[in-house]
Protein backbone atom coordinates (compact mmCIF):
# COMPACT_ATOMS: atom_id res chain seq x y z
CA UNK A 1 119.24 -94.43 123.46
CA UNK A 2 121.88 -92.03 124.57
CA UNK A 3 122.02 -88.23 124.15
CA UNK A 4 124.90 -86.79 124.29
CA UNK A 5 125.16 -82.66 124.26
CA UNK A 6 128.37 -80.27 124.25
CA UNK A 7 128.06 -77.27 123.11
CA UNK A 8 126.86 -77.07 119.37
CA UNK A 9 126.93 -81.11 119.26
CA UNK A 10 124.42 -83.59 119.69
CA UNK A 11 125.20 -87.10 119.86
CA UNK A 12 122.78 -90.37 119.91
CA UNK A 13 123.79 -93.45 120.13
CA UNK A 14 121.82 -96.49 120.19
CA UNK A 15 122.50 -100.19 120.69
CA UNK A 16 121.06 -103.06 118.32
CA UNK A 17 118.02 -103.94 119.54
CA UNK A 18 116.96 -100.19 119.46
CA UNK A 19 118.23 -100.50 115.50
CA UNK A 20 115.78 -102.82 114.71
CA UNK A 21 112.53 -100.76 116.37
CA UNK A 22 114.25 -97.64 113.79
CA UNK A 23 114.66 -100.04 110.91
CA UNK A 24 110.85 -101.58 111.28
CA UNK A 25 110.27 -97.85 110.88
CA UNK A 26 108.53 -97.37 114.30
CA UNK A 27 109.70 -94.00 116.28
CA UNK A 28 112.34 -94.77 118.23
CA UNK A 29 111.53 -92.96 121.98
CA UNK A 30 113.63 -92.29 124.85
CA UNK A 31 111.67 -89.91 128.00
CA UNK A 32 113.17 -88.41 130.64
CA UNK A 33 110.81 -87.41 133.49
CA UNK A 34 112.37 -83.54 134.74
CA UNK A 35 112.03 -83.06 138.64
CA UNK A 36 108.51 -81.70 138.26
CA UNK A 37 107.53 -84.30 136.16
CA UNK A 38 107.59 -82.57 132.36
CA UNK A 39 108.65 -85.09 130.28
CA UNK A 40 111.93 -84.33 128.09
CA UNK A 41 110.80 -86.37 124.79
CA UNK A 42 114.01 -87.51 122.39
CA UNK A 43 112.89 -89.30 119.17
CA UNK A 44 114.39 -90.90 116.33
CA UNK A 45 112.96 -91.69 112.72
CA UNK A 46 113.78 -92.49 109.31
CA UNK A 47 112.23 -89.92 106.70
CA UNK A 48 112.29 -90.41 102.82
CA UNK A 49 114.99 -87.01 102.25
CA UNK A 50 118.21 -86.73 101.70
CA UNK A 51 119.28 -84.60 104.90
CA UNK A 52 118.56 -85.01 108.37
CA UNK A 53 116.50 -82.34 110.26
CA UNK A 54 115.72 -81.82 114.03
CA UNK A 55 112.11 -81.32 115.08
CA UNK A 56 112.20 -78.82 118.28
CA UNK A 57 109.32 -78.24 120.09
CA UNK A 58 109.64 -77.39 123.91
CA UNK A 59 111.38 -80.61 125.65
CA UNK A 60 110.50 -82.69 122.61
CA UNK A 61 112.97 -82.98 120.12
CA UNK A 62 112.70 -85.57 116.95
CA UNK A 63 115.61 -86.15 114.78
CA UNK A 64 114.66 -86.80 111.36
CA UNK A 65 117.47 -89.40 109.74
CA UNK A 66 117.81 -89.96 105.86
CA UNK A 67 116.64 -93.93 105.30
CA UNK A 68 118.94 -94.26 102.22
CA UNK A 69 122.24 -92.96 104.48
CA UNK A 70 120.78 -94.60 107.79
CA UNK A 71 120.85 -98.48 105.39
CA UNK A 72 123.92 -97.90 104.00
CA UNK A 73 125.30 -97.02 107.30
CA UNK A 74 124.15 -100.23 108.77
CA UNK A 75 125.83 -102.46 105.98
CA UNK A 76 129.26 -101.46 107.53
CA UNK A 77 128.65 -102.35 110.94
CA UNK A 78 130.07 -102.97 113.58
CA UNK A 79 132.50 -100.11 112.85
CA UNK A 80 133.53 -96.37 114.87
CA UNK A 81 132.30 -94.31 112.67
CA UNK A 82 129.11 -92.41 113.36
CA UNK A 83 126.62 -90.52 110.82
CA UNK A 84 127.31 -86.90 111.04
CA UNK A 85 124.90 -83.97 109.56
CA UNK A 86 125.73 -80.01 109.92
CA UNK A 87 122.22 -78.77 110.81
CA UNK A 88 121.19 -74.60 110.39
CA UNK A 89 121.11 -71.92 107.96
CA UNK A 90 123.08 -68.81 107.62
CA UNK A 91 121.52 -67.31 110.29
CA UNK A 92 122.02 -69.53 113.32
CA UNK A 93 125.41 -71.31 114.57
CA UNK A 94 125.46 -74.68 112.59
CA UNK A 95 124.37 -77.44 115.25
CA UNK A 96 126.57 -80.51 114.34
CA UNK A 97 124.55 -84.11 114.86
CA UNK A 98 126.19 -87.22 115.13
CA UNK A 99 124.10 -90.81 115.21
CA UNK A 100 125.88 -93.99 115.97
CA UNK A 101 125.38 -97.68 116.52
CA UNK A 102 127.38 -99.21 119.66
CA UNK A 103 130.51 -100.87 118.44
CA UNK A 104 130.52 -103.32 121.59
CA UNK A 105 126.67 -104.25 120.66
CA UNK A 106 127.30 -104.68 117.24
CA UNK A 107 130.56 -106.89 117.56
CA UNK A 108 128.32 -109.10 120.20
CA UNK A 109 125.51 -109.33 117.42
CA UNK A 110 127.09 -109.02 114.07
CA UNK A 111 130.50 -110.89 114.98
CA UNK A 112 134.19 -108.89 114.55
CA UNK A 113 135.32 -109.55 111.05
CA UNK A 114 132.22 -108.61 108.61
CA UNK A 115 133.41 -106.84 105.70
CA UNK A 116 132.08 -104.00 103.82
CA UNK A 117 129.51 -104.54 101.05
């Protein structure tokens, strides 16, 4: 899993095999270990809702992905595109979360030329 973070974007991106662990609907983990040895906890599942949500607590952060979207998603890969959610309310900046699927993993497992469902 990668994590990318700019500003008031978040970014993962995952590669195939990682897919499957999400799709078998296990927790998808990635730990970093901070210089003083806290570990910095990023987590992915699938939840049964219709909007993604991001679980903060301290260094460990879970992002909560829609099953239904996170399928239909998969149908169409490989492909560039990545899942995007606006996350907050009224009263915070809007945190914009983006969840992808590697498009050079995908060719090398799915082939070039699938076509949409």
């Amino acid at each position: 899993m990668k994590l990318q973070i700019q500003e008031q974007n978040l970014r993962f991106r995952i590669d195939e095999n990682e897919l499957a662990t999400l799709l078998s609907e296990e927790v998808l983990v990635n730990t970093l270990r901070l210089p003083d040895g806290e570990p910095f906890v990023q987590s992915l599942s699938l939840v049964k809702t219709e909007t993604a949500a991001l679980e903060t607590r301290a260094l460990n952060w879970c992002l909560n992905l829609p099953k239904a979207v996170v399928e239909a998603y998969v149908e169409r890969l490989p492909c560039r595109d990545a899942l995007s959610f606006t996350l907050g309310n009224a009263n915070s900046l809007p945190l914009t979360v983006q969840f992808e699927v590697d498009v050079r993993d995908s060719v090398k497992k799915r082939g070039r030329n699938r076509k949409p469902p």
